[in-house]
N, C-alpha and C. Protein backbone atom coordinates (compact mmCIF):
# COMPACT_ATOMS: atom_id res chain seq x y z
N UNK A 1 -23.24 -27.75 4.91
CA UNK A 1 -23.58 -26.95 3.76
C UNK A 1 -22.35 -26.14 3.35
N UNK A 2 -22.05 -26.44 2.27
CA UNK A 2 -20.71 -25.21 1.19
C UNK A 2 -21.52 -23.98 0.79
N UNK A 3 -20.93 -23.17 1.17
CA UNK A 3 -21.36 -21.87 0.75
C UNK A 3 -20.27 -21.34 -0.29
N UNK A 4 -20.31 -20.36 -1.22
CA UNK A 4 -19.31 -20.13 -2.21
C UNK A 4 -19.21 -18.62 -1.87
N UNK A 5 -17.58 -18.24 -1.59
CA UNK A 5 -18.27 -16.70 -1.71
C UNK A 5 -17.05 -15.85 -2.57
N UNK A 6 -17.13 -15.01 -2.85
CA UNK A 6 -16.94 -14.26 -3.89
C UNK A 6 -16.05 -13.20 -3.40
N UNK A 7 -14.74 -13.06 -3.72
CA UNK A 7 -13.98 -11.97 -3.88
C UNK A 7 -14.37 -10.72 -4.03
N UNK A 8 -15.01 -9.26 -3.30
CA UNK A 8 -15.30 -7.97 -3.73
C UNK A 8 -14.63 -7.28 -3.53
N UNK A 9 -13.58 -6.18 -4.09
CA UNK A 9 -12.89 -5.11 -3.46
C UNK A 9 -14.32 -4.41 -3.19
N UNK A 10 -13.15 -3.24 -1.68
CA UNK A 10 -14.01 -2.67 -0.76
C UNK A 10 -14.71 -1.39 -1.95
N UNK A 11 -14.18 -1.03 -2.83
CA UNK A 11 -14.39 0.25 -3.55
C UNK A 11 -15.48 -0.71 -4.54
N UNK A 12 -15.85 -1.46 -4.86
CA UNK A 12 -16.96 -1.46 -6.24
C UNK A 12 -17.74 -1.01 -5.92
N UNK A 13 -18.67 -0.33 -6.85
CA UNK A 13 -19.39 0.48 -7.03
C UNK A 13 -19.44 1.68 -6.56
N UNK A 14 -18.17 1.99 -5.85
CA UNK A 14 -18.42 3.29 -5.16
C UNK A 14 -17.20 4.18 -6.63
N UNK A 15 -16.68 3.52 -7.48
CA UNK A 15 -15.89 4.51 -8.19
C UNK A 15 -16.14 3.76 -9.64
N UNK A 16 -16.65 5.22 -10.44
CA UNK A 16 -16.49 4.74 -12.02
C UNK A 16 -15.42 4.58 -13.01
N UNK A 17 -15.72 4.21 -14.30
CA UNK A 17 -15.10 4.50 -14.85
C UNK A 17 -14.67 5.97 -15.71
N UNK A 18 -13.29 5.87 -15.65
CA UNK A 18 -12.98 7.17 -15.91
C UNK A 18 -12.41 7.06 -17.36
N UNK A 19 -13.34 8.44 -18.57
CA UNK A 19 -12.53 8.66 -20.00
C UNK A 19 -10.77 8.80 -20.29
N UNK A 20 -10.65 10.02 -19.09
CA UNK A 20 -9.32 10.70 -19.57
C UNK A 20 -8.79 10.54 -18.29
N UNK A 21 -7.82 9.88 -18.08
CA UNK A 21 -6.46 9.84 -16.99
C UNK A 21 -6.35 11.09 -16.81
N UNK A 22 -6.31 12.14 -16.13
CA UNK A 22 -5.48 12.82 -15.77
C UNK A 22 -3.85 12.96 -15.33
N UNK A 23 -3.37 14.40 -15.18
CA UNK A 23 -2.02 14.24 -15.17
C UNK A 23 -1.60 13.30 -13.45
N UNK A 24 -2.78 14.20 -12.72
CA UNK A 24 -2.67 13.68 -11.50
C UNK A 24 -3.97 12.31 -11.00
N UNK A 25 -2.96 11.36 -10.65
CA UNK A 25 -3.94 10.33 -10.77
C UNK A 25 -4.10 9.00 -9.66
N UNK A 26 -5.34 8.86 -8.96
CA UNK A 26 -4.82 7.57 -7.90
C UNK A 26 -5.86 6.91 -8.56
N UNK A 27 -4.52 5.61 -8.35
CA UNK A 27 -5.26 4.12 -8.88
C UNK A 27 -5.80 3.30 -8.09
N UNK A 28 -6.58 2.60 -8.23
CA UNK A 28 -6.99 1.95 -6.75
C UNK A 28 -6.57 0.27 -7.49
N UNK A 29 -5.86 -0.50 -6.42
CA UNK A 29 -5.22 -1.80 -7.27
C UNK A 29 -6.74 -2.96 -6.57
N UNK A 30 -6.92 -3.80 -7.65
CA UNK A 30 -7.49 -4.52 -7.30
C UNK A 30 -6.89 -6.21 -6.22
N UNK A 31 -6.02 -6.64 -6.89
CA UNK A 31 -5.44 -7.93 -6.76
C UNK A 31 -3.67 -7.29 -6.20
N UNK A 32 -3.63 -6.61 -5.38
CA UNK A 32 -2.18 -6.84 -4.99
C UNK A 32 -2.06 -7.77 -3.49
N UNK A 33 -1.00 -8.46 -3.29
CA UNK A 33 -1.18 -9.64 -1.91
C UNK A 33 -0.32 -8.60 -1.20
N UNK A 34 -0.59 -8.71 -0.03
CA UNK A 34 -0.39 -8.05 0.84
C UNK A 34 0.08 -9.29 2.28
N UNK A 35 1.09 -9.15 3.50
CA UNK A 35 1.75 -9.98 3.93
C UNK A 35 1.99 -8.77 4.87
N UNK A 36 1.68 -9.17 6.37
CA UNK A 36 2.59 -8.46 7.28
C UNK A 36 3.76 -9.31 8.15
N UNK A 37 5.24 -9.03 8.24
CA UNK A 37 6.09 -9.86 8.39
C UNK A 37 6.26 -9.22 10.18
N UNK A 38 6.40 -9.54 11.32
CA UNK A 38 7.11 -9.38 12.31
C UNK A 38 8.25 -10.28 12.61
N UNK A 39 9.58 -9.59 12.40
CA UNK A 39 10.79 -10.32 12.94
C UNK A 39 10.64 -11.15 14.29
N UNK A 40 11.32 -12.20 14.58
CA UNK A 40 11.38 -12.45 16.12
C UNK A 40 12.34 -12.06 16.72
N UNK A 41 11.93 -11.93 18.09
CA UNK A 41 13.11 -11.41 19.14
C UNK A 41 15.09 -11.62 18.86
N UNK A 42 15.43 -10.43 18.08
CA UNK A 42 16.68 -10.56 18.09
C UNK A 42 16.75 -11.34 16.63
N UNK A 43 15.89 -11.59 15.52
CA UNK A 43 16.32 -11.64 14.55
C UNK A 43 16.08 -10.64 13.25
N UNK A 44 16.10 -9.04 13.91
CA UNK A 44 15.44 -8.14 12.89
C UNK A 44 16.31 -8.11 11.61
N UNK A 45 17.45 -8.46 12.23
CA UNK A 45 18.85 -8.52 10.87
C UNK A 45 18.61 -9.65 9.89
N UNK A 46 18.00 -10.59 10.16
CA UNK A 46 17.88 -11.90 9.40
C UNK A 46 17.03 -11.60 8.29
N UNK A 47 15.85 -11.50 9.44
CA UNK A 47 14.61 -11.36 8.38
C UNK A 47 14.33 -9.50 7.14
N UNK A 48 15.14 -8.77 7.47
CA UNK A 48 15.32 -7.62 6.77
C UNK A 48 16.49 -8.02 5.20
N UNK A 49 17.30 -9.13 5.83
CA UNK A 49 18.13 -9.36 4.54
C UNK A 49 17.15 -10.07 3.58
N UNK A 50 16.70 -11.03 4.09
CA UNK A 50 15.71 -12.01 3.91
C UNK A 50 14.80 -11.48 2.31
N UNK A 51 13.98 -9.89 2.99
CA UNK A 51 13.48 -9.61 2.18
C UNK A 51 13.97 -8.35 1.37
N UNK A 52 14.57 -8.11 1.55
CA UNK A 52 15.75 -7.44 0.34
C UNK A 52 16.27 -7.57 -0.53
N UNK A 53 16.22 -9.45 -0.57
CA UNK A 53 17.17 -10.29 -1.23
C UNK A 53 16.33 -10.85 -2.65
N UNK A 54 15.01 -10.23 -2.49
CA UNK A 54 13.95 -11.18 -3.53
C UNK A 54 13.46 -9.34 -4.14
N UNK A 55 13.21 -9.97 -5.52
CA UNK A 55 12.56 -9.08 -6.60
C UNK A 55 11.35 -9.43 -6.76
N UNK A 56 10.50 -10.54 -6.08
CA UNK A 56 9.47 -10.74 -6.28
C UNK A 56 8.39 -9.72 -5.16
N UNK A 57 9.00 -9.15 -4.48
CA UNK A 57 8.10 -8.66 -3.61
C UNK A 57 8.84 -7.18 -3.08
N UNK A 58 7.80 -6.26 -2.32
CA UNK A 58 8.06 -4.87 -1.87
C UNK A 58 8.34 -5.26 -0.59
N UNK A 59 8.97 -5.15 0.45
CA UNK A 59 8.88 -5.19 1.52
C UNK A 59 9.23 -3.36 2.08
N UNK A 60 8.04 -3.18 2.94
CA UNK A 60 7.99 -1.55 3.30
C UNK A 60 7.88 -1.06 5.10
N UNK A 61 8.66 -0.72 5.38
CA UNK A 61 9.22 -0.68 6.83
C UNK A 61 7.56 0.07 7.26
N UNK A 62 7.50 -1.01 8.62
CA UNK A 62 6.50 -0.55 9.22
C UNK A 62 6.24 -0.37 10.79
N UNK A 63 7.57 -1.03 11.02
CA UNK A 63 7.83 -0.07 12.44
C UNK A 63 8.71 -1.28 12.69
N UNK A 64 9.42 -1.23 13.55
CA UNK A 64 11.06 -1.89 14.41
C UNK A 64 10.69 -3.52 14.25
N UNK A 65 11.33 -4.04 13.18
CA UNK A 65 11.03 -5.40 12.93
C UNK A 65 9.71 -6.13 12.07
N UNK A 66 9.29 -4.72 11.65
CA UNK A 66 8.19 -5.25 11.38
C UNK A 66 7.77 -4.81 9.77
N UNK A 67 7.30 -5.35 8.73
CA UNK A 67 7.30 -4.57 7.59
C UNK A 67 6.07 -5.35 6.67
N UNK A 68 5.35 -4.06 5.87
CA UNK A 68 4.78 -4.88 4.93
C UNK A 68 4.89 -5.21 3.75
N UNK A 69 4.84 -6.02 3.40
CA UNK A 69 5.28 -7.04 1.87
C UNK A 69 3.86 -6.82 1.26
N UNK A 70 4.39 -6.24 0.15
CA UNK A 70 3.62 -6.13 -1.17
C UNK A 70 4.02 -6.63 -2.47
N UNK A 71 3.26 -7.73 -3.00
CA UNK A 71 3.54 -8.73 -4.09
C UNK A 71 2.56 -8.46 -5.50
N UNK A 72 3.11 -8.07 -6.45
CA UNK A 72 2.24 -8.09 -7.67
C UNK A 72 1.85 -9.80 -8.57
N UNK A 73 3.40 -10.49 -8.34
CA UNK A 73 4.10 -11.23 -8.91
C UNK A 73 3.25 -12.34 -8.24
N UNK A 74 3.44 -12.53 -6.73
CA UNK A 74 2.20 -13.61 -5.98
C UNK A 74 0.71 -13.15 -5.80
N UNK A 75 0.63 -14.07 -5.91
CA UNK A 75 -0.99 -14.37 -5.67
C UNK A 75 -1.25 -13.96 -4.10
N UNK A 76 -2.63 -13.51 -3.63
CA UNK A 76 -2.73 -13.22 -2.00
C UNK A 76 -3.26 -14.72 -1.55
N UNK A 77 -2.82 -15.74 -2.27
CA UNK A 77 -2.95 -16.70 -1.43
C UNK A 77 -1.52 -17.80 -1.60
N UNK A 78 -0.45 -17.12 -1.88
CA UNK A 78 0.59 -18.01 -1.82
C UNK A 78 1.31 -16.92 -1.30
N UNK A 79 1.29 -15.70 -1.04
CA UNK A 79 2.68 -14.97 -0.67
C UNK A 79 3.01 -15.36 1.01
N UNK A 80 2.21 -15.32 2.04
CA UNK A 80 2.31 -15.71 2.98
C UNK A 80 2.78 -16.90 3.42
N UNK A 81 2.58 -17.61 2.12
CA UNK A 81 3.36 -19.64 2.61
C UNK A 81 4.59 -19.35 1.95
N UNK A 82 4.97 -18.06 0.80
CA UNK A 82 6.62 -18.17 0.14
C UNK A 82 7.12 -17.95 1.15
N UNK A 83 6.68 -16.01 1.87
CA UNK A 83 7.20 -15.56 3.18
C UNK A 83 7.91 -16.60 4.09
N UNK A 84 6.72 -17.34 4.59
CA UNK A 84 7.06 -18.52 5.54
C UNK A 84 8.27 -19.67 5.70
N UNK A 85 7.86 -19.61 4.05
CA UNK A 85 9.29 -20.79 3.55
C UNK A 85 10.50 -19.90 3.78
N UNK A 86 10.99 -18.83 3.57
CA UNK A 86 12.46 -17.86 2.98
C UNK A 86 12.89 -17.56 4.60
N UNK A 87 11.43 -16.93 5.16
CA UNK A 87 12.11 -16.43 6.57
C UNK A 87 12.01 -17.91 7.58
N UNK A 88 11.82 -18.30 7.46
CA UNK A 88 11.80 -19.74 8.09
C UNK A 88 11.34 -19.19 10.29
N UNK A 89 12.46 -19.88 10.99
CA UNK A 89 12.09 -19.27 12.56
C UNK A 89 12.64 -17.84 12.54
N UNK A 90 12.69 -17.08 11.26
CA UNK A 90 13.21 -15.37 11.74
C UNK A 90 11.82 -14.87 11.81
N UNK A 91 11.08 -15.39 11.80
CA UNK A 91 9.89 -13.58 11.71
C UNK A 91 8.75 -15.04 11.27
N UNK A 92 7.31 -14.22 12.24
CA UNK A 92 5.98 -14.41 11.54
C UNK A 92 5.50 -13.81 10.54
N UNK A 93 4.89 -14.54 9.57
CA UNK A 93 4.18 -13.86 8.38
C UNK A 93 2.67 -14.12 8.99
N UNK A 94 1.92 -13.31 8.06
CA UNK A 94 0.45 -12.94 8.51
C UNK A 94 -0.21 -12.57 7.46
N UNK A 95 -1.37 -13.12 6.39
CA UNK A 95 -1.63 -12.40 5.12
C UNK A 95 -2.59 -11.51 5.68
N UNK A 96 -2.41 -10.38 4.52
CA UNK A 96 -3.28 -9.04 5.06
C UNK A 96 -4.18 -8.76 3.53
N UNK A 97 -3.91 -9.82 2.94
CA UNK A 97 -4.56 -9.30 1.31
C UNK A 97 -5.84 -8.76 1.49
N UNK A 98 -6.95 -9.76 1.86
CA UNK A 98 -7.99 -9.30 1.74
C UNK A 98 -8.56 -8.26 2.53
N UNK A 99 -7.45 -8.37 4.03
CA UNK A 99 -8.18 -6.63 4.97
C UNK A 99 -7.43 -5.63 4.44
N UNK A 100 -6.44 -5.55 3.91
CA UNK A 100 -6.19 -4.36 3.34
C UNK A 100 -6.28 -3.90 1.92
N UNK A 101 -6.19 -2.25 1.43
CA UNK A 101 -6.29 -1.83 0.19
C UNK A 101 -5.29 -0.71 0.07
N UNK A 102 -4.50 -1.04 -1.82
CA UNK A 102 -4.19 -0.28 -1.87
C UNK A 102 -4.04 0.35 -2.91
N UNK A 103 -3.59 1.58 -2.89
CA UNK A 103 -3.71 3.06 -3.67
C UNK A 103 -2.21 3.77 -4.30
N UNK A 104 -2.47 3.81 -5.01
CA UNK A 104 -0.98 4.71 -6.24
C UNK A 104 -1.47 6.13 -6.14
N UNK A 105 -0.89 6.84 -5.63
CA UNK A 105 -1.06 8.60 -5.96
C UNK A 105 -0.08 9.05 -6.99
N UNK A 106 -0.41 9.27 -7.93
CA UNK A 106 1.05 9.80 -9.08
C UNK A 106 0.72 11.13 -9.62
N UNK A 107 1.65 11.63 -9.53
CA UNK A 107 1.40 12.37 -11.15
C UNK A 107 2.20 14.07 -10.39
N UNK A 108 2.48 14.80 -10.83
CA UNK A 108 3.32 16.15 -10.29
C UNK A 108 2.51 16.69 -9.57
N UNK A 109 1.79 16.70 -8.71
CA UNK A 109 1.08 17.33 -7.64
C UNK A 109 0.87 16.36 -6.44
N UNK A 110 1.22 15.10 -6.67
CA UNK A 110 0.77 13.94 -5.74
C UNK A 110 1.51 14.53 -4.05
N UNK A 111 2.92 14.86 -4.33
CA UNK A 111 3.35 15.23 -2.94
C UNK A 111 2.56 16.54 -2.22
N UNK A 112 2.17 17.47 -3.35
CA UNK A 112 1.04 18.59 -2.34
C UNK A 112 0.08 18.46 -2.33
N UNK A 113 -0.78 17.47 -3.02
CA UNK A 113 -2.31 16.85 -2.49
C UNK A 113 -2.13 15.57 -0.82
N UNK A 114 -1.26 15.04 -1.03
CA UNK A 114 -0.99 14.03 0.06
C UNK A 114 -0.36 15.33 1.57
N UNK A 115 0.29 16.63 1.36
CA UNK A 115 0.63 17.11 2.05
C UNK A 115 -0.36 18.20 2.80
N UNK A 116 -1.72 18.31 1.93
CA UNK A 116 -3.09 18.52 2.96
C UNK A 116 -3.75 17.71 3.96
N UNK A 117 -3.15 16.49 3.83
CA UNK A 117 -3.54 15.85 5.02
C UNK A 117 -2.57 14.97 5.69
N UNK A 118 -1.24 14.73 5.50
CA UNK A 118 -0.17 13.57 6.27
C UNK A 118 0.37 14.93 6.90
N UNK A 119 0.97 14.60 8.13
CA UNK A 119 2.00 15.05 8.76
C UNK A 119 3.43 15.28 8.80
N UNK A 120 4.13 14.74 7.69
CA UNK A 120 5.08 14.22 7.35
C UNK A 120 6.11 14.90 6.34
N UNK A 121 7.31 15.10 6.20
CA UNK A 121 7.90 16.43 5.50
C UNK A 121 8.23 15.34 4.34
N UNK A 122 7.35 15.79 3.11
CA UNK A 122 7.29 14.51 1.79
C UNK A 122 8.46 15.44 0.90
N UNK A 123 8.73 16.08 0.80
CA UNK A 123 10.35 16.69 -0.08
C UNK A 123 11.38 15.89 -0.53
N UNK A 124 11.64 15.26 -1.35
CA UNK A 124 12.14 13.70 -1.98
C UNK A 124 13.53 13.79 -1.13
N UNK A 125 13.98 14.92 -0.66
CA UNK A 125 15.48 14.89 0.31
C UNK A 125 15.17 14.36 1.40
N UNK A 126 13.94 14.53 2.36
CA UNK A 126 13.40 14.04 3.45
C UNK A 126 12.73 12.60 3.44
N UNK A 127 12.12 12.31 2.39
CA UNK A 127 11.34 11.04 2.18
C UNK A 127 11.28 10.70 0.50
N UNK A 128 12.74 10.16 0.53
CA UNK A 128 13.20 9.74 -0.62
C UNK A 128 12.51 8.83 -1.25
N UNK A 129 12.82 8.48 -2.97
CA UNK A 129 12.25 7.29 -3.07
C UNK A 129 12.76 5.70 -2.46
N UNK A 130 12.14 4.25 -2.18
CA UNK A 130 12.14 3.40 -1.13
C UNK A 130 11.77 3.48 -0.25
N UNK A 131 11.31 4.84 0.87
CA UNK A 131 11.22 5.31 2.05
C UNK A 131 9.53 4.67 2.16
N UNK A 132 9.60 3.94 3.74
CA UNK A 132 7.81 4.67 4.17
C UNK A 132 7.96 4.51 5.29
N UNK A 133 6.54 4.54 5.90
CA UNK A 133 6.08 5.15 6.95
C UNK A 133 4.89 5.02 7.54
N UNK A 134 4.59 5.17 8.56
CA UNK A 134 3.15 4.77 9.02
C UNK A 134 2.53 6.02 9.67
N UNK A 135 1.46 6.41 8.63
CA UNK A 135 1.03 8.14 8.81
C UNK A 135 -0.38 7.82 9.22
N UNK A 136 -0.88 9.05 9.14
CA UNK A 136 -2.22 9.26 9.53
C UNK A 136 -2.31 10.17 8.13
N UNK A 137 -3.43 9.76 7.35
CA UNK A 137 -4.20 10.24 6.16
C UNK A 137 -5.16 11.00 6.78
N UNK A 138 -5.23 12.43 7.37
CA UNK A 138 -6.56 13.13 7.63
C UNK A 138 -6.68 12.22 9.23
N UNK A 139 -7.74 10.82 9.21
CA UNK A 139 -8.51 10.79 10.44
C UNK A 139 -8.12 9.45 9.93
N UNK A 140 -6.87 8.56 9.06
CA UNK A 140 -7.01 7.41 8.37
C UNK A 140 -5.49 6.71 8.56
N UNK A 141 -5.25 5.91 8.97
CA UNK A 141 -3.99 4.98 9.75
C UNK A 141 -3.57 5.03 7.88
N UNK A 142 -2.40 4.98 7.57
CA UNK A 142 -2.14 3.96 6.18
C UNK A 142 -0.34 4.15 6.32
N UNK A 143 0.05 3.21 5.48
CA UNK A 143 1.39 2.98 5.24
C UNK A 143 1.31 3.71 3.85
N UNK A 144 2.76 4.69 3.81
CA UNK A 144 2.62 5.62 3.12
C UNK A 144 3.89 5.31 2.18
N UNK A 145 4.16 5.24 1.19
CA UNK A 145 5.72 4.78 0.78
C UNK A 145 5.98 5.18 -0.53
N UNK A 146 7.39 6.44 -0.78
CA UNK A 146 7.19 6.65 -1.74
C UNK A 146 7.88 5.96 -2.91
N UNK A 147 7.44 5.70 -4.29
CA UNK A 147 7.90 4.42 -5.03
C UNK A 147 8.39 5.10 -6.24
N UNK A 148 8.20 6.37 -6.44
CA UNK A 148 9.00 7.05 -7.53
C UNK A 148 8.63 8.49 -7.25
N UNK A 149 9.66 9.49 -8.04
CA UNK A 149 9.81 11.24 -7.71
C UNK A 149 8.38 11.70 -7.75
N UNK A 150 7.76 10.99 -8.49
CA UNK A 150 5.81 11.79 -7.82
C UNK A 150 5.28 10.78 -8.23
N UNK A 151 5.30 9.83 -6.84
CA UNK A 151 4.47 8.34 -7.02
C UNK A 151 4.62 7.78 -5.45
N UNK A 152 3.43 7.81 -4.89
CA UNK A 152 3.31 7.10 -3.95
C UNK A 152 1.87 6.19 -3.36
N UNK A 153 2.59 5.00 -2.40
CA UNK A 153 1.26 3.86 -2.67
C UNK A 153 1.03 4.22 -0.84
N UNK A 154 -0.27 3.92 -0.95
CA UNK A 154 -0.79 3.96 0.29
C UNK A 154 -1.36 2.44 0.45
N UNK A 155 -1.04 2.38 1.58
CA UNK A 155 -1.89 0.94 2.42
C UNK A 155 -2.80 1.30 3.79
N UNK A 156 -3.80 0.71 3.52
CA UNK A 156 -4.97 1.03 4.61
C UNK A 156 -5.75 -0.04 4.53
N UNK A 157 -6.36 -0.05 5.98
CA UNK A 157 -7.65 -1.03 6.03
C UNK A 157 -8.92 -1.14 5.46
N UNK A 158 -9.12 -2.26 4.79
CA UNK A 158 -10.05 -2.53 4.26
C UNK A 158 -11.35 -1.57 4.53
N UNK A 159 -11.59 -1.29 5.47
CA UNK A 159 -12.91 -0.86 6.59
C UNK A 159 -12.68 0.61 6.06
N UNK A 160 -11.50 1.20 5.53
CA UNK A 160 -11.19 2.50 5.90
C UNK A 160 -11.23 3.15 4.17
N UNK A 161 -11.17 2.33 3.44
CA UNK A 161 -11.37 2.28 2.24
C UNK A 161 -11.87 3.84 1.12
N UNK A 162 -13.28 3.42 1.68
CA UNK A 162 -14.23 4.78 0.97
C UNK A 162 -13.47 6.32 1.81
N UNK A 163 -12.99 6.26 2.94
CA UNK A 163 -13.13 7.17 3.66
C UNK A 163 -11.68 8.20 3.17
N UNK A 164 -10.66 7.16 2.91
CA UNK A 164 -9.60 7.73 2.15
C UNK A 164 -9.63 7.89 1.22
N UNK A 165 -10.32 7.15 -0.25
CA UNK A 165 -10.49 7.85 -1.30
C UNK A 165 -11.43 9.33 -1.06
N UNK A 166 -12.25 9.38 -0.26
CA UNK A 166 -12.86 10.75 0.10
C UNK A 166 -11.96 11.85 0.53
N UNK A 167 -11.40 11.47 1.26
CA UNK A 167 -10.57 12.52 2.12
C UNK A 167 -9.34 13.15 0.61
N UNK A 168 -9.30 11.86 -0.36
CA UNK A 168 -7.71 12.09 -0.71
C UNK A 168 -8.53 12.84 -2.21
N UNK A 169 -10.10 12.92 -2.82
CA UNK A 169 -10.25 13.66 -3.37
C UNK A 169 -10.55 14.79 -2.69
N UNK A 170 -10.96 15.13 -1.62
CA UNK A 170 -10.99 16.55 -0.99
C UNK A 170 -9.77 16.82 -1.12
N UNK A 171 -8.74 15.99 -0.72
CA UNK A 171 -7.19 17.42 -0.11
C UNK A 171 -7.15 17.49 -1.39
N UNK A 172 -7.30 17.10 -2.85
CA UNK A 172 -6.53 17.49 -4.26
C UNK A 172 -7.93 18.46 -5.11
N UNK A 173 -8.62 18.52 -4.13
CA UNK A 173 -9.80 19.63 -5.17
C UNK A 173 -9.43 20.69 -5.65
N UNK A 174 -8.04 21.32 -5.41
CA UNK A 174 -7.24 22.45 -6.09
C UNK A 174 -6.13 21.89 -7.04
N UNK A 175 -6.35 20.56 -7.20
CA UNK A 175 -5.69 19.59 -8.54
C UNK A 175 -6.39 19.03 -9.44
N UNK A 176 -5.84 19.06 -10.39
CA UNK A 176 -7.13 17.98 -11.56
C UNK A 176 -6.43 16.48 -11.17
N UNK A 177 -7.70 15.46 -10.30
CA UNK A 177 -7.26 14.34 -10.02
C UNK A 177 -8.48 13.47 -10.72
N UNK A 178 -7.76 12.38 -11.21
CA UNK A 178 -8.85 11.22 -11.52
C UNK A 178 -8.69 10.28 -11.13
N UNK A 179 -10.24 9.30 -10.29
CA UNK A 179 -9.67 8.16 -9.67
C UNK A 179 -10.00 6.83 -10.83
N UNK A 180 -9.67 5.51 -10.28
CA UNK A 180 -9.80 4.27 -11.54
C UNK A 180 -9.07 3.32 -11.09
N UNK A 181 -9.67 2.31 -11.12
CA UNK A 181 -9.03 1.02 -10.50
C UNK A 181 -8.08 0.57 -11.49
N UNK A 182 -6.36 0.46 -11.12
CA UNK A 182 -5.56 0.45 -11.80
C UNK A 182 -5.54 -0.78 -13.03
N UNK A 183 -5.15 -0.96 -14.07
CA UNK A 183 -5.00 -1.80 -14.74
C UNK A 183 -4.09 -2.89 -15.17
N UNK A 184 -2.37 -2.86 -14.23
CA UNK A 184 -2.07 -3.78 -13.74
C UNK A 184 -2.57 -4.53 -12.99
């Protein structure tokens, strides 16, 4: 028996649509591919040029050899076989599209709403733009990375989803924030 099943991000129905953008604003992306790369033993230099070298994809340091690739440009069902092809025996690829989700915080308050709950000294001299990191959101694992002077994307597990958009409208309830599934 074929069963058919259906693509849901973890957030439908839990967020509406919103009239007015605010200044301060997280997007929640529907379709970005997601790829976790681990270098192999003694080739962290290979596979770091590797993905440096392509405009088609983010690659975002996620601990000693290891990084996650974020693709607008691929599909979450071809970025893991490009990965595969470029880094060849330097590094395993692993797609993470569908367990993970992710989130844009922007707008001139994004670094002191994100700084009620990360640990992390976010001051663009300390955690420039390109930079990330693997924080704790409140009680919530995510890869934290900032992508412009008040713009940063979070990555988290699928499972963990509702719990960070909760947490991340509590820390900004002394900001005007609006949430909305982005439109890229």
């Amino acid at each position: 028996m074929a069963y058919e099943y259906q693509a849901v991000h973890a957030l439908d129905g839990t967020i509406g649509a919103i009239s007015t953008r605010r200044a301060n604003h997280l997007a929640v992306h529907r379709t970005t591919a997601v790829a976790a790369v681990l270098a192999m033993p003694g080739h962290d230099a290979e596979a770091a040029e590797t993905l440096s070298a392509s405009g088609e994809f983010e690659a975002r340091f996620a601990g000693p050899g290891e990084w996650l690739v974020l693709s607008g440009v691929h599909a979450p069902e071809t970025l893991a076989a490009e990965l595969s092809l470029r880094l060849g025996d330097h590094a395993h690829v692993v797609d993470q599209s569908h367990g993970r989700i992710v989130l844009t915080l922007s707008g001139p308050d994004a670094a002191r709403i994100l700084a009620n709950g990360v640990g992390i000294d976010l001051h663009a001299e300390a955690f420039p733009a390109g930079r990330a990191a693997n924080v704790l959101c409140n009680h919530v694992s995510v890869n934290l990375a900032r992508t412009g002077e008040a713009r940063f994307d979070l990555v988290a597990a699928r499972s963990f989803a509702e719990a960070l958009v909760k947490d991340l409208k509590i820390m900004a309830r002394s900001h005007d924030l609006s949430v909305d599934f982005a439109t890229r």
